[in-house]
Protein backbone atom coordinates (compact mmCIF):
# COMPACT_ATOMS: atom_id res chain seq x y z
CA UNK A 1 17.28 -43.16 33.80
CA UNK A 2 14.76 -42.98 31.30
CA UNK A 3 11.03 -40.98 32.00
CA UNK A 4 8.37 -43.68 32.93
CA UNK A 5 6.26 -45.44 30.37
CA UNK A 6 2.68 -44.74 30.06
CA UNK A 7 0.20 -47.67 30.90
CA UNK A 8 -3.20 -48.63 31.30
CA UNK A 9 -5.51 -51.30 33.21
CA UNK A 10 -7.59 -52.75 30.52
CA UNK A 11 -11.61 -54.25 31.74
CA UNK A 12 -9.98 -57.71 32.22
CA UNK A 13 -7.61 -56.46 34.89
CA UNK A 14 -4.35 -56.62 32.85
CA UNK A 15 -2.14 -53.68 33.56
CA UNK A 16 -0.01 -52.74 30.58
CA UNK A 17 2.92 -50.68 29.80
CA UNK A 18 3.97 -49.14 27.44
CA UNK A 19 7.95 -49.28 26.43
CA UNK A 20 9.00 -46.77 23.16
CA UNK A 21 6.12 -46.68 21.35
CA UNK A 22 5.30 -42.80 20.43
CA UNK A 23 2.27 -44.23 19.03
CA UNK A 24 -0.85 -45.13 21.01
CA UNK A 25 -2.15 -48.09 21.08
CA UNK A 26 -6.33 -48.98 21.55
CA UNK A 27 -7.63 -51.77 22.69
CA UNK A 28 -11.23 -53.48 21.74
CA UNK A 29 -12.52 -52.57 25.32
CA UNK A 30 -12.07 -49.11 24.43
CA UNK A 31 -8.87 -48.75 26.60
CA UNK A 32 -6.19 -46.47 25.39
CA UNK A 33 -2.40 -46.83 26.14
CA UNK A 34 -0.87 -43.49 25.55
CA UNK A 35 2.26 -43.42 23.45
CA UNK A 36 6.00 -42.76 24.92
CA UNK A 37 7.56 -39.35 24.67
CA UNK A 38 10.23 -38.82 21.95
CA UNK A 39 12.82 -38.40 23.88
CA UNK A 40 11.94 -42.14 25.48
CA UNK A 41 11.69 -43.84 22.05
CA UNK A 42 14.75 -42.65 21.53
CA UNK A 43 16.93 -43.10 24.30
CA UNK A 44 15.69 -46.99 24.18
CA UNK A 45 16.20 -47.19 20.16
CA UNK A 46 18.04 -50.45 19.61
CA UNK A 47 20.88 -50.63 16.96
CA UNK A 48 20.67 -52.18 13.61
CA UNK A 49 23.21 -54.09 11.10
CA UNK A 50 22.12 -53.72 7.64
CA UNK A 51 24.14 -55.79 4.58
CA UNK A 52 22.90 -54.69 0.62
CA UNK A 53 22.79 -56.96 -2.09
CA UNK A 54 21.52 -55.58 -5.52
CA UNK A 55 17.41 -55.79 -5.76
CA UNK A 56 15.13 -54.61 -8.27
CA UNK A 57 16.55 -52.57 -11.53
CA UNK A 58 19.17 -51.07 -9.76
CA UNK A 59 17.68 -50.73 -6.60
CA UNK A 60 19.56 -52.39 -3.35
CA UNK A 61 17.93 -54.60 -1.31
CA UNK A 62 18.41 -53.95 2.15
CA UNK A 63 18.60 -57.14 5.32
CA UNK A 64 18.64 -55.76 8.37
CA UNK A 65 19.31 -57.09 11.82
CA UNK A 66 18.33 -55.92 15.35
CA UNK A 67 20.98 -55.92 17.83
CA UNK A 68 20.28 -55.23 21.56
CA UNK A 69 21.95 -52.49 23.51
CA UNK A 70 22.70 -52.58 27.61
CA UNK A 71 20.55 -49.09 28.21
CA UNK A 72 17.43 -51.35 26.50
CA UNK A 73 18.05 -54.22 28.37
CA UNK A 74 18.57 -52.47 32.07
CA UNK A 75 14.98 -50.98 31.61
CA UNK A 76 13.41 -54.22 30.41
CA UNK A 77 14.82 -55.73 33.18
CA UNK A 78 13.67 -53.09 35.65
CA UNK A 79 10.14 -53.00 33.79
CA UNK A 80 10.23 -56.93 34.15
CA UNK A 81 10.61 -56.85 37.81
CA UNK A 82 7.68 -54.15 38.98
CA UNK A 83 5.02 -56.05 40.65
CA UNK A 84 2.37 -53.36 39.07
CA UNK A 85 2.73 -54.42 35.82
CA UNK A 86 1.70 -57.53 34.06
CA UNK A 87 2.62 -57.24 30.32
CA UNK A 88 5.12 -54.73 29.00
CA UNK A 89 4.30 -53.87 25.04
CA UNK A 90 7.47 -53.85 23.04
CA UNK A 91 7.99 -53.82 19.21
CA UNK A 92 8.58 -56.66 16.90
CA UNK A 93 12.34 -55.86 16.28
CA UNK A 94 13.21 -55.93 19.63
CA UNK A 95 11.50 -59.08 20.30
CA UNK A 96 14.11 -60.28 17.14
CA UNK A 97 17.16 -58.84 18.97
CA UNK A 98 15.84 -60.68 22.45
CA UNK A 99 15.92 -64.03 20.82
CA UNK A 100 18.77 -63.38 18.80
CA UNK A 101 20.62 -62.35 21.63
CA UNK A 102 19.34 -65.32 23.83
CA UNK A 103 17.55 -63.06 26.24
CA UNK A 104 14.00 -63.47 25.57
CA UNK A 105 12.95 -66.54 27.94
CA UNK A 106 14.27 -64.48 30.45
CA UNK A 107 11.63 -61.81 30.66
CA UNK A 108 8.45 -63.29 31.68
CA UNK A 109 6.04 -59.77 31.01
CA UNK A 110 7.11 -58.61 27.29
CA UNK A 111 5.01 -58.70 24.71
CA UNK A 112 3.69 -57.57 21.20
CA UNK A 113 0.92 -55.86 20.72
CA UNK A 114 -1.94 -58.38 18.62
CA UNK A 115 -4.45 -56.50 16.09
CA UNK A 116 -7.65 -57.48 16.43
CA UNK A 117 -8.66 -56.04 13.51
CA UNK A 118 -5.84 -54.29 10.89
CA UNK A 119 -8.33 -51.52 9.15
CA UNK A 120 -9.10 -49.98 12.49
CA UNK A 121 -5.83 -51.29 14.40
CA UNK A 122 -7.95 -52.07 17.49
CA UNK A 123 -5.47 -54.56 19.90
CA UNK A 124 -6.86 -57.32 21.71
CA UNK A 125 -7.17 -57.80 25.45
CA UNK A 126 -6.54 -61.30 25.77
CA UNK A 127 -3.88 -62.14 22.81
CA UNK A 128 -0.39 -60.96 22.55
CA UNK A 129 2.74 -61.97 20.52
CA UNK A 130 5.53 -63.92 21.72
């Protein structure tokens, strides 16, 4: 078992959690959801397949895909199912992996974060990726 993620209750009532994030993330309202520890992020790191093909003047490109592992998906679950939560931030990749994988219209609280504006990389309140 993994430490707890951080969360918050933003002014519209939403209470969000954090999931591996070491980085904080604020919200327009002023709201601040503290980042996960280290050792969090990375005991819920999901893997990666990379395959090179030749890029740039003999550079390598790099493609990578996400691929879900079982310790990520027990805590989403168990995140998913806590009545005191009502969104559950998660990164883009692992949104990938979750459709990928056919898992994500199974989870009914993850979500990405939405900038509302990229310079000061305020979130908003009320819109979140799918």
């Amino acid at each position: 078992m993994v430490e707890e993620a951080p969360r918050v209750v933003l002014t519209n009532g939403l209470r969000v959690s954090g999931f591996s994030s070491v980085h904080p993330f604020t919200f327009v309202d002023g709201a601040v959801l503290q980042g996960c520890t280290v050792e969090r992020a990375q005991a819920l790191r999901i893997d990666s397949k990379e395959s090179e093909s030749p890029g740039i003047r003999g550079t390598t490109d790099i493609a990578l895909k996400w691929v879900m592992t079982e310790n990520v998906l027990a805590e989403l679950r168990r995140l998913d199912c806590l009545e005191d939560i009502d969104i559950v931030l998660i990164p883009l990749p692992l949104i990938s992996a979750l459709k990928d994988g056919g898992h994500w219209p199974s989870f009914a609280k993850l979500r990405g974060h939405r900038l509302a504006d990229s310079v000061s990389k305020v979130c908003h309140i009320d819109r979140f990726c799918i």
